[in-house]
Protein backbone atom coordinates (compact mmCIF):
# COMPACT_ATOMS: atom_id res chain seq x y z
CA UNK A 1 -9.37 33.78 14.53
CA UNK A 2 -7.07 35.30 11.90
CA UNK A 3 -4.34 33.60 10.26
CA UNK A 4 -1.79 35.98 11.29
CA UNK A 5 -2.64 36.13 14.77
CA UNK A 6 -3.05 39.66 15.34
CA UNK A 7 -1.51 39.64 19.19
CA UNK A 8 -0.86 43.16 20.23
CA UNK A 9 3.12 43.21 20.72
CA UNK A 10 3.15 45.03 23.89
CA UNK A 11 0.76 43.46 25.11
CA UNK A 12 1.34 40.05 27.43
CA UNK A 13 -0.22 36.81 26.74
CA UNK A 14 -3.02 37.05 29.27
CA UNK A 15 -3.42 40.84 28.29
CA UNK A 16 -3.98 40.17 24.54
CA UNK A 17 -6.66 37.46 25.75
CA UNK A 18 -8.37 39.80 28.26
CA UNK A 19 -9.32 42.69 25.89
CA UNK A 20 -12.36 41.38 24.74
CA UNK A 21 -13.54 40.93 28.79
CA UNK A 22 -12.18 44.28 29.53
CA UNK A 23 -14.06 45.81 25.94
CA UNK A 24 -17.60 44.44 27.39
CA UNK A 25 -17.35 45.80 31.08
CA UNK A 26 -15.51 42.99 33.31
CA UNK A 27 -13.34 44.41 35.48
CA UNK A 28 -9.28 43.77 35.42
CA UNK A 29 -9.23 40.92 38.01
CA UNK A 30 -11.93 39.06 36.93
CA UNK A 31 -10.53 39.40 33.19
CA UNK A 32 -7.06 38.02 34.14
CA UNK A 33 -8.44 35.20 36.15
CA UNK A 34 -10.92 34.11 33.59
CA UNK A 35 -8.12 34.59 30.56
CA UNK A 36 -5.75 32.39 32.87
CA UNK A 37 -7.77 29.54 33.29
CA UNK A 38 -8.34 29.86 29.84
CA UNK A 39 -4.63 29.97 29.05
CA UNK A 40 -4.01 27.09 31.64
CA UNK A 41 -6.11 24.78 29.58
CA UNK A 42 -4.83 25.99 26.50
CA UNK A 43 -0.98 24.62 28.04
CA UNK A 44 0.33 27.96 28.11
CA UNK A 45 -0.25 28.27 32.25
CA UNK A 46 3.61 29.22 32.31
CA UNK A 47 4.03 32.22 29.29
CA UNK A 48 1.25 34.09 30.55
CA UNK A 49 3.62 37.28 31.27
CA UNK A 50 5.47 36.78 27.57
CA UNK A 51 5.04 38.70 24.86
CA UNK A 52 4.03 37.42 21.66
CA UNK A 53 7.72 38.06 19.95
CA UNK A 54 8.96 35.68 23.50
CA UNK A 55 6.69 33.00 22.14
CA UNK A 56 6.77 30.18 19.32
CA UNK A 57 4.24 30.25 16.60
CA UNK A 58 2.18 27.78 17.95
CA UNK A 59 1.64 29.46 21.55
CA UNK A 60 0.62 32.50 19.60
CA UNK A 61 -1.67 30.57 18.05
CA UNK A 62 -3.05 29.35 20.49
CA UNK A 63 -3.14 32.77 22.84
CA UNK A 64 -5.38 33.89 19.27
CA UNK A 65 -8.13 30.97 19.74
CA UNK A 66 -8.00 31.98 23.58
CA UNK A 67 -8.79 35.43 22.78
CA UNK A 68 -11.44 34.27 20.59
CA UNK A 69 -13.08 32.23 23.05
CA UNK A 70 -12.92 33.89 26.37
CA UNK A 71 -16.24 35.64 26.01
CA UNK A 72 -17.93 32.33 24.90
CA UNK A 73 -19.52 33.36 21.91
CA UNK A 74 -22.08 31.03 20.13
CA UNK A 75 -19.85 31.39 16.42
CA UNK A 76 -16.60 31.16 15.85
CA UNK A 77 -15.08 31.62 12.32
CA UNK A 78 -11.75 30.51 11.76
CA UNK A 79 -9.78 28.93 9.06
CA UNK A 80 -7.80 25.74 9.97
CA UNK A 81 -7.08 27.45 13.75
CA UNK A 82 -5.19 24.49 14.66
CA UNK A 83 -3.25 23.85 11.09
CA UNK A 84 -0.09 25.21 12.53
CA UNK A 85 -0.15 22.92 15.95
CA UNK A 86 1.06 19.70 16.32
CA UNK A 87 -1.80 17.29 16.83
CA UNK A 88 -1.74 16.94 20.28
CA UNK A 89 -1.93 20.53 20.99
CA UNK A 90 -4.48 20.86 18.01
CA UNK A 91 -6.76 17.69 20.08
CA UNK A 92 -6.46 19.68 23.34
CA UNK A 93 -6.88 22.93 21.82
């Protein structure tokens, strides 16, 4: 998870979080529906179809930790992901 999010700008919300399912072979469907749950969860079930520059600071945030998590790896490095939420989004998150 990088501190300056690194969303692709023309790329949607659920886009930006599907790459990584697309990158290792899962077809688009099944990339959008697992990146929307993910997104759902996440709080952001309504901005899935905004672009980053369409979204606050903290939803981009948070569309970088989905990225980072949809393929379920075992290690995640990240520096203070949450820092930038408020602590209810940072609990949920």
């Amino acid at each position: 998870v990088y501190q300056s999010k690194n969303l692709f700008s023309d790329f949607t919300a659920i886009e930006n979080v599907s790459i990584p399912q697309i990158l290792i072979g899962k077809n688009k469907e099944e990339s959008f529906k697992h990146s929307g749950d993910i997104l759902e969860k996440f709080g952001l079930g309504n901005r899935l179809n905004h672009l980053p520059k369409d979204l606050s600071g903290g939803e981009q945030q948070r569309v970088a930790i989905a990225r980072s998590v949809v393929n379920n790896p075992e290690l995640i490095i990240a520096d203070e992901p949450t820092g930038n939420l408020d602590i209810k989004t940072a609990l949920n998150v």
